[in-house]
N, C-alpha and C. Protein backbone atom coordinates (compact mmCIF):
# COMPACT_ATOMS: atom_id res chain seq x y z
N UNK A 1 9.28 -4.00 -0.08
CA UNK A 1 9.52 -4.01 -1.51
C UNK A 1 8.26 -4.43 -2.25
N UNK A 2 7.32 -5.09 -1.44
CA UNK A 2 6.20 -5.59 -2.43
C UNK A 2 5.47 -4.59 -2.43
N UNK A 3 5.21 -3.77 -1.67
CA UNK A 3 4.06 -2.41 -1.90
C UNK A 3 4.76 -1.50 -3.18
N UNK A 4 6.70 -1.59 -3.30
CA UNK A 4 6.54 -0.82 -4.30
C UNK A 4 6.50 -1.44 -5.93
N UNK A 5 6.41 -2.86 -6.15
CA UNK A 5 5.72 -3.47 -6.69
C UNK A 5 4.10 -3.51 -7.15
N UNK A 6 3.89 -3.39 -6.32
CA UNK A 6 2.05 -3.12 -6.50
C UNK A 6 2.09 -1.99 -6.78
N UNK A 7 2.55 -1.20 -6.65
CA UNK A 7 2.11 0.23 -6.67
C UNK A 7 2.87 0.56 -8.41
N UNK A 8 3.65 -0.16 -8.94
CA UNK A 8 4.08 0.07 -9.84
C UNK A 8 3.40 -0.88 -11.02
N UNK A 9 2.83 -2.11 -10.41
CA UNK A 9 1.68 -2.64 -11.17
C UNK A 9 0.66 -2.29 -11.36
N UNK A 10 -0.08 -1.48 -10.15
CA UNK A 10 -1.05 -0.59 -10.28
C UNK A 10 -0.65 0.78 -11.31
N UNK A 11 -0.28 1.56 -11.34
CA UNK A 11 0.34 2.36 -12.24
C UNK A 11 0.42 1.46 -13.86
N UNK A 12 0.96 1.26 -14.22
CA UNK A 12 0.51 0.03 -15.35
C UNK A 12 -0.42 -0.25 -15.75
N UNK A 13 -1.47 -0.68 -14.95
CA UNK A 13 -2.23 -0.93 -15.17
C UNK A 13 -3.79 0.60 -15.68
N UNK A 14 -3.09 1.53 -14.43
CA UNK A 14 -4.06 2.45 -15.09
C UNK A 14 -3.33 2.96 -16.33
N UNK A 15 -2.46 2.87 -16.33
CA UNK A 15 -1.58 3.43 -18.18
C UNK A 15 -2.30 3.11 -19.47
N UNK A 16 -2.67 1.49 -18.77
CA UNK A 16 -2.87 0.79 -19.94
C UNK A 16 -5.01 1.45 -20.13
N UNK A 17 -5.50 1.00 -18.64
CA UNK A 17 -6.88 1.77 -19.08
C UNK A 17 -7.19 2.86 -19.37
N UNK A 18 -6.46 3.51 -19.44
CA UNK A 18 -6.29 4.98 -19.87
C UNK A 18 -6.16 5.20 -21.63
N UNK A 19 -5.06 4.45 -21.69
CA UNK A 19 -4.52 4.14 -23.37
C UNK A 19 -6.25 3.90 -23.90
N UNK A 20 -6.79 3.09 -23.50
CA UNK A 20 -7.84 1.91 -24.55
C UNK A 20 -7.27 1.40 -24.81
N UNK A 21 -8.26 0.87 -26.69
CA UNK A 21 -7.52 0.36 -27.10
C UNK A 21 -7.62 -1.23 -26.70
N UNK A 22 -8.23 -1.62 -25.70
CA UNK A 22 -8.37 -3.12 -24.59
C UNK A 22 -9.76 -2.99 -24.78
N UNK A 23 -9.86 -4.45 -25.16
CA UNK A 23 -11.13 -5.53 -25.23
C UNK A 23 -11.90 -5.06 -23.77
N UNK A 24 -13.03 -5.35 -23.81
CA UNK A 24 -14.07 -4.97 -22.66
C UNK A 24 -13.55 -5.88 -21.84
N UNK A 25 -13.66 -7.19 -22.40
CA UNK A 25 -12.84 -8.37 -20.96
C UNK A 25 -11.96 -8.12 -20.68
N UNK A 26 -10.69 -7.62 -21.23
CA UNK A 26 -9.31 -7.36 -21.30
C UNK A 26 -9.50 -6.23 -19.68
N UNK A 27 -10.20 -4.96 -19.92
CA UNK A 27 -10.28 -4.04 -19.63
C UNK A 27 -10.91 -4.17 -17.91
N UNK A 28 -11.72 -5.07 -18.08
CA UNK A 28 -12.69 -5.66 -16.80
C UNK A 28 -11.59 -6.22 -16.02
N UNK A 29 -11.00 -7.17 -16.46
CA UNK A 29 -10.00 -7.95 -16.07
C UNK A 29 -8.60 -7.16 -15.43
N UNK A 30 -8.34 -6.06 -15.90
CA UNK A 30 -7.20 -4.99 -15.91
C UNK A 30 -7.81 -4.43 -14.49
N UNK A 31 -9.65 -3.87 -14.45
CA UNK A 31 -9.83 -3.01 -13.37
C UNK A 31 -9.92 -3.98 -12.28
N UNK A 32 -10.24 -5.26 -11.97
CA UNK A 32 -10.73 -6.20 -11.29
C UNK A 32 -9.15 -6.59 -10.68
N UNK A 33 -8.09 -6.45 -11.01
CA UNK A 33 -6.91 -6.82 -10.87
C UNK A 33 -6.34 -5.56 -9.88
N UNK A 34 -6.75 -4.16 -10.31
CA UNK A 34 -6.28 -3.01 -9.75
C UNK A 34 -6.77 -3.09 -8.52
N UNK A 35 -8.27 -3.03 -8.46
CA UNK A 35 -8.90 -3.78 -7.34
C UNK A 35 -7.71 -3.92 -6.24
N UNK A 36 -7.52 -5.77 -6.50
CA UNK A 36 -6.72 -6.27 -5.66
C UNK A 36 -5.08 -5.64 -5.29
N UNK A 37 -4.98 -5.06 -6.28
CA UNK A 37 -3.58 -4.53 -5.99
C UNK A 37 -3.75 -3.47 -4.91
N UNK A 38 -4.82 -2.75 -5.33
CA UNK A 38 -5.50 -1.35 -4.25
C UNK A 38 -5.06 -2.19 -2.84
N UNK A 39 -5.81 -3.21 -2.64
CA UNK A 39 -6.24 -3.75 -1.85
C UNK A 39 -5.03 -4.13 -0.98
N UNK A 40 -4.06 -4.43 -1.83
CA UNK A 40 -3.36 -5.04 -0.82
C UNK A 40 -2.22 -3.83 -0.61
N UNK A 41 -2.12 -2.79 -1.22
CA UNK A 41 -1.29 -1.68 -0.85
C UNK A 41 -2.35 -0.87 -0.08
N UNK A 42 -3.24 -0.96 0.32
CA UNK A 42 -3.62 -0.22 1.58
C UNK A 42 -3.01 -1.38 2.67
N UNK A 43 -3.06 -2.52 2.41
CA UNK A 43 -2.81 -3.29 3.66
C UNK A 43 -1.86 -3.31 4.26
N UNK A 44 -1.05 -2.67 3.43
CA UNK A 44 1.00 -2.84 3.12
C UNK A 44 1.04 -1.54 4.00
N UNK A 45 0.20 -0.16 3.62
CA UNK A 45 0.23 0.79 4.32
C UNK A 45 -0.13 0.92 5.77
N UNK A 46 -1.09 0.31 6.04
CA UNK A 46 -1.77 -0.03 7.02
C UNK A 46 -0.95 -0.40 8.45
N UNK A 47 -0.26 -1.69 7.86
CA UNK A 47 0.47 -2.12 8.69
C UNK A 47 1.75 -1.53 9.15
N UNK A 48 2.32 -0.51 8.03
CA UNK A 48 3.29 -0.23 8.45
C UNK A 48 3.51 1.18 9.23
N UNK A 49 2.05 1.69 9.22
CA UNK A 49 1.52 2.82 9.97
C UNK A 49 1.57 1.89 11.39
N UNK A 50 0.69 0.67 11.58
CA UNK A 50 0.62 -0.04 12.83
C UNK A 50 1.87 -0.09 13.98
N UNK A 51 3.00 -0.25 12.33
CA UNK A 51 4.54 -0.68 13.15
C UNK A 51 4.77 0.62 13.29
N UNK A 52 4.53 1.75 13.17
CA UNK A 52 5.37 2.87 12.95
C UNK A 52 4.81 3.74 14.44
N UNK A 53 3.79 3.77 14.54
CA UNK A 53 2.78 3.76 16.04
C UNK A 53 3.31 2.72 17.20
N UNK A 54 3.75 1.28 17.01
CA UNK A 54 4.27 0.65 17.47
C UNK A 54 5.72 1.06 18.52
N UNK A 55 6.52 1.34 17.22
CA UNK A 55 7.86 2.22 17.49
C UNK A 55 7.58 3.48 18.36
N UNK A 56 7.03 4.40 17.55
CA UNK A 56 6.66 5.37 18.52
C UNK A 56 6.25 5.77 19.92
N UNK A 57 5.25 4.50 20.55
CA UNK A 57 5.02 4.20 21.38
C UNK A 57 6.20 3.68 22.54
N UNK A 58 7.04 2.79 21.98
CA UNK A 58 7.80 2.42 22.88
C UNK A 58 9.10 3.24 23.14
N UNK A 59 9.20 4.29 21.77
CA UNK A 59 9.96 5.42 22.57
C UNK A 59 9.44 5.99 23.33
N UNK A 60 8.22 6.88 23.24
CA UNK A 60 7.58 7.46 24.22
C UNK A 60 7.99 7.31 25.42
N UNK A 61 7.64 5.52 25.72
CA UNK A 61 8.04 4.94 27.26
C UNK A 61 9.21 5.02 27.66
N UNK A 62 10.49 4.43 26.90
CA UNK A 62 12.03 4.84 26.83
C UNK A 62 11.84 6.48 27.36
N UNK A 63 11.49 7.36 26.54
CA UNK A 63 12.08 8.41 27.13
C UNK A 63 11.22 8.95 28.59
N UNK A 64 10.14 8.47 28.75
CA UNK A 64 9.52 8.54 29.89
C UNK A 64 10.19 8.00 30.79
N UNK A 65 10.40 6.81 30.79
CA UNK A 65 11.28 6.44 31.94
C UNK A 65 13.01 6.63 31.91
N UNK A 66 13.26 7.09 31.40
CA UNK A 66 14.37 7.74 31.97
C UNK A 66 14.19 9.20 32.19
N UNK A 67 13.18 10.36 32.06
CA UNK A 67 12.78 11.43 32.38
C UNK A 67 12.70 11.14 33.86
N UNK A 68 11.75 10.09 34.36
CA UNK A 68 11.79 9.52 35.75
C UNK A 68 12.47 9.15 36.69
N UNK A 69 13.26 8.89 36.49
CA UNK A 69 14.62 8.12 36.97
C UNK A 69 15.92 8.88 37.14
């Protein structure tokens, strides 16, 4: 649920730099924030590619060994 949080703060956030309209600090502050949001929804992705390879893997073996057997 938090990646689709970020991802919906991120969105927001480019809405708003897009609009103008925002103070140069305002605006710095807005991209410097997206930044981190980037940041942590690749990580969110990342990992759940890790688990998803994870899973995959241990079916693999499941169905390998009972192909064997």
């Amino acid at each position: 649920m938090a990646l689709e949080q970020d991802l919906k703060k991120l969105e927001d956030i480019a809405e708003k730099l897009e609009r103008g309209g925002i103070s140069l600090n305002e605006g710095i502050a807005l991209y410097e924030n997206g930044i981190e949001l980037a940041k942590s929804c690749l990580n969110d992705l990342n990992a759940s590619k890790d688990k998803i390879s994870a899973i995959k893997e241990e079916m693999a073996k499941l169905t390998n060994s009972q192909q064997e057997g």
